[in-house]
C-alpha atoms as a PDB file:
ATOM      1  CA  UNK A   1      16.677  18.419  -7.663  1.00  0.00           C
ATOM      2  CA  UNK A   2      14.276  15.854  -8.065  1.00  0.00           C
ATOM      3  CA  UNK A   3      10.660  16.593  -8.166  1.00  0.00           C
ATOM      4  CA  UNK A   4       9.220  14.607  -5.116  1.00  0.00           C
ATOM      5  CA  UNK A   5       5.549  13.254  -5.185  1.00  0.00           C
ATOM      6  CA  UNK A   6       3.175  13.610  -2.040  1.00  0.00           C
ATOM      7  CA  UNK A   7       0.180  11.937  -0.829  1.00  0.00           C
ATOM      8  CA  UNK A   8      -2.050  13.954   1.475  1.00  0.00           C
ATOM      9  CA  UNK A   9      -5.056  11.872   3.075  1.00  0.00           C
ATOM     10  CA  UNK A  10      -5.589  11.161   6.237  1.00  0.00           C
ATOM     11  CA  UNK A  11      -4.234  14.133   7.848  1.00  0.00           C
ATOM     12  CA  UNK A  12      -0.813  13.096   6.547  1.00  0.00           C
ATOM     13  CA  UNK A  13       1.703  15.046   4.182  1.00  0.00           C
ATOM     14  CA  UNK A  14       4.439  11.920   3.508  1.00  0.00           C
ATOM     15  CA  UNK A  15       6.910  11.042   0.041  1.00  0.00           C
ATOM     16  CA  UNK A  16       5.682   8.252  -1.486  1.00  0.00           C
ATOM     17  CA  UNK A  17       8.217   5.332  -3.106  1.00  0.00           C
ATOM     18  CA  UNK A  18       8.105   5.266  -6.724  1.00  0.00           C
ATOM     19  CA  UNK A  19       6.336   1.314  -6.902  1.00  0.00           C
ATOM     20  CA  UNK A  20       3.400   2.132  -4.146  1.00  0.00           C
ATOM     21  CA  UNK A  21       2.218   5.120  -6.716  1.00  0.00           C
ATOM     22  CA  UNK A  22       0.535   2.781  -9.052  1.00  0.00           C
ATOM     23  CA  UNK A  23      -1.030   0.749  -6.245  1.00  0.00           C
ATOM     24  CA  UNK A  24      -2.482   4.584  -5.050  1.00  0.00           C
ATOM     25  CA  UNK A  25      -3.924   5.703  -7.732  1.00  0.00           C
ATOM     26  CA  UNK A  26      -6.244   2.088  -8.022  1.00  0.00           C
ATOM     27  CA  UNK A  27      -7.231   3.249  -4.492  1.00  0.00           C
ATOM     28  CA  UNK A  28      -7.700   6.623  -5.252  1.00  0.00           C
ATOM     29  CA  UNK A  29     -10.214   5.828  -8.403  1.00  0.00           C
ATOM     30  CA  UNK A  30     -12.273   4.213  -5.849  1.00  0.00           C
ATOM     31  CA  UNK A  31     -11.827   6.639  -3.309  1.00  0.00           C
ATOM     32  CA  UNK A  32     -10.433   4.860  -0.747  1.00  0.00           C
ATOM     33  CA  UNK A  33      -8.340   6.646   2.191  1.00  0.00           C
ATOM     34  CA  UNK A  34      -4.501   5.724   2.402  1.00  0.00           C
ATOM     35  CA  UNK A  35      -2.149   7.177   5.100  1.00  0.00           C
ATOM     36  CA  UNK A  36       1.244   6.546   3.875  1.00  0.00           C
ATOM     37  CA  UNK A  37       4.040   5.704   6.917  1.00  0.00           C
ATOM     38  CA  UNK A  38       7.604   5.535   7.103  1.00  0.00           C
ATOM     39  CA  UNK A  39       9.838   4.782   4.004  1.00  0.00           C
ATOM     40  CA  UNK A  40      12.692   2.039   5.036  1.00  0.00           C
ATOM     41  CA  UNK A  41      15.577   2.364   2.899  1.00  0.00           C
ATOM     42  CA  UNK A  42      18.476  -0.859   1.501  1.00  0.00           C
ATOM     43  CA  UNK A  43      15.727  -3.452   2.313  1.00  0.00           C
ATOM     44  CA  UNK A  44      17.250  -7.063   1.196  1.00  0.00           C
ATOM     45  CA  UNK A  45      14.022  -7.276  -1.770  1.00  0.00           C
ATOM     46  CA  UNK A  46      14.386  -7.396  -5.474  1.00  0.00           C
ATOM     47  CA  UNK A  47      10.953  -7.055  -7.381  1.00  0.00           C
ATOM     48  CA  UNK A  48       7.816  -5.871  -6.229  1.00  0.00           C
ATOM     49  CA  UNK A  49       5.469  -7.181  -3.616  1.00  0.00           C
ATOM     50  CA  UNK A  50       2.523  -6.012  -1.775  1.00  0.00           C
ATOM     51  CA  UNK A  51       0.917  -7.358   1.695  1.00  0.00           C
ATOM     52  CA  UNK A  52      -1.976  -6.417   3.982  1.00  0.00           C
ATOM     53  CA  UNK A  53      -2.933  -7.070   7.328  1.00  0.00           C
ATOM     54  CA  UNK A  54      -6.446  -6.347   8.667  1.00  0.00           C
ATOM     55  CA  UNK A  55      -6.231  -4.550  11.993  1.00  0.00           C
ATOM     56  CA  UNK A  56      -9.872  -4.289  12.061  1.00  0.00           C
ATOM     57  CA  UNK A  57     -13.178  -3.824  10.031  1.00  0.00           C
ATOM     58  CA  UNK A  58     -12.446  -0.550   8.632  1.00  0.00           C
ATOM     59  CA  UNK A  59      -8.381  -0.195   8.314  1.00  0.00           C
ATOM     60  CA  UNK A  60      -5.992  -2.399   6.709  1.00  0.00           C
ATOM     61  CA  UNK A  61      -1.917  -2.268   7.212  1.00  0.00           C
ATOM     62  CA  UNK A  62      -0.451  -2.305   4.016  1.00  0.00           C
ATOM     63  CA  UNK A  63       3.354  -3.213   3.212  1.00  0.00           C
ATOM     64  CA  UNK A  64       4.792  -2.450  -0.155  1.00  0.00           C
ATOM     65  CA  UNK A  65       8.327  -3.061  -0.714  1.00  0.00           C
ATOM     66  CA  UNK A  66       9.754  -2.424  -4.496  1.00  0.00           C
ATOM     67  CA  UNK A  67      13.413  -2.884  -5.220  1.00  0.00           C
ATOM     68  CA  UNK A  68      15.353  -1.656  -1.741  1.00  0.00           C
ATOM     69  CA  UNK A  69      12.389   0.482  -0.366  1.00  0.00           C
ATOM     70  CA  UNK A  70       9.902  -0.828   2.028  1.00  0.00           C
ATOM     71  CA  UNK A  71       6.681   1.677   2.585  1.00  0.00           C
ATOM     72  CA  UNK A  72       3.884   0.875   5.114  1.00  0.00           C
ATOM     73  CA  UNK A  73       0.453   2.124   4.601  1.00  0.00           C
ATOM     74  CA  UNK A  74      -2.754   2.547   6.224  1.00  0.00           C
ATOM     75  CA  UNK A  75      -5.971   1.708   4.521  1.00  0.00           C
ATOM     76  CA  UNK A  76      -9.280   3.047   5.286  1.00  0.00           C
ATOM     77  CA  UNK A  77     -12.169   1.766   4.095  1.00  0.00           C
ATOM     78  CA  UNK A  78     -15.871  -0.313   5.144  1.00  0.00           C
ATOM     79  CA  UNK A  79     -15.562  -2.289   1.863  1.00  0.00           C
ATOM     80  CA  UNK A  80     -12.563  -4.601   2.670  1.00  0.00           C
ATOM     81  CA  UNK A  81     -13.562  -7.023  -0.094  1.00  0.00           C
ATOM     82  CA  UNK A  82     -13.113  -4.454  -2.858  1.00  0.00           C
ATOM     83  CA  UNK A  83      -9.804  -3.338  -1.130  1.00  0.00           C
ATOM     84  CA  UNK A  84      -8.511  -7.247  -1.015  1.00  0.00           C
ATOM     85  CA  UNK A  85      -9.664  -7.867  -4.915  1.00  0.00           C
ATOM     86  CA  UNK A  86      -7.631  -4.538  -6.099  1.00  0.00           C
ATOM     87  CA  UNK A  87      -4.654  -5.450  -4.371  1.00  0.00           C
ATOM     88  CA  UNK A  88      -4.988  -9.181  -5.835  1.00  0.00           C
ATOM     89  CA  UNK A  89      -5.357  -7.678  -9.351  1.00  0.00           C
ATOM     90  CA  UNK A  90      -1.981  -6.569  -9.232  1.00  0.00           C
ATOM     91  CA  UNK A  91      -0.907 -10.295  -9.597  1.00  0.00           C
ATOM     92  CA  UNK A  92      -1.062  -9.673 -13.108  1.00  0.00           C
ATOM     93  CA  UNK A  93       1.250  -6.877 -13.239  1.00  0.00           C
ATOM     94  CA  UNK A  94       4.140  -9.124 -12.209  1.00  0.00           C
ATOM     95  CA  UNK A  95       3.658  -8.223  -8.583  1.00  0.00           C
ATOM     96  CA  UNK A  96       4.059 -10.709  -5.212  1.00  0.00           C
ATOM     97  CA  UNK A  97       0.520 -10.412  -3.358  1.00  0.00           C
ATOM     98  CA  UNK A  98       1.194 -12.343  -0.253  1.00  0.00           C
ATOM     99  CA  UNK A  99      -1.782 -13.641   1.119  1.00  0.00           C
ATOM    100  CA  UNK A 100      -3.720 -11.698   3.586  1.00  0.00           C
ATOM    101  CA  UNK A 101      -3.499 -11.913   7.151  1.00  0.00           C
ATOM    102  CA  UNK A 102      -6.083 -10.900   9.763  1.00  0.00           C
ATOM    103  CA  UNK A 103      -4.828 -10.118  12.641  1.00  0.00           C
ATOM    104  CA  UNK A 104      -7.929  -8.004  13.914  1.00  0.00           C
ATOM    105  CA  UNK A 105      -9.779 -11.240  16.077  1.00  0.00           C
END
């Protein structure tokens, strides 16, 4: 059987995909606070590609969808700039950032 990776923050205890691991541990260096949602399996994606949403000045919605798995996050944290510029780092590392959207107004 295959070992299965957790992430427990939050008051959560959820599997993890295998693409939104690499995106975790960035957060976790930094100590931000991830709650990890549902996991949505034979989603019509190929690649890797990260979104957020800002629900409000302290928690972010976070979609990652790698391959055929779609994850949704949430993202707790007072510094949303330093959240935004992580996520937009992984540009370089051949991922789709979509552009933030704020739909906390």
């Amino acid at each position: 059987m295959a070992k299965k990776d957790h992430v427990n923050e939050r008051g959560s205890h959820t599997t993890v995909i295998e693409g939104a691991k690499t995106i975790l541990k960035e957060f976790k260096k930094y100590s931000i606070l991830v709650s990890p949602g549902i996991i949505e399996a034979n989603v019509k994606a190929k690649g890797k590609s990260v979104k957020l949403k800002k629900m409000n000045n302290e928690t972010f919605e976070m979609v990652i969808v790698v391959n055929s798995s779609k994850q949704t996050f949430k993202v707790y944290g007072e510094n949303q700039k330093e959240i935004i510029n992580l996520i937009n780092n992984f540009k370089s590392q051949s991922w789709n950032v979509q552009e933030m959207l704020d739909i906390s107004k």
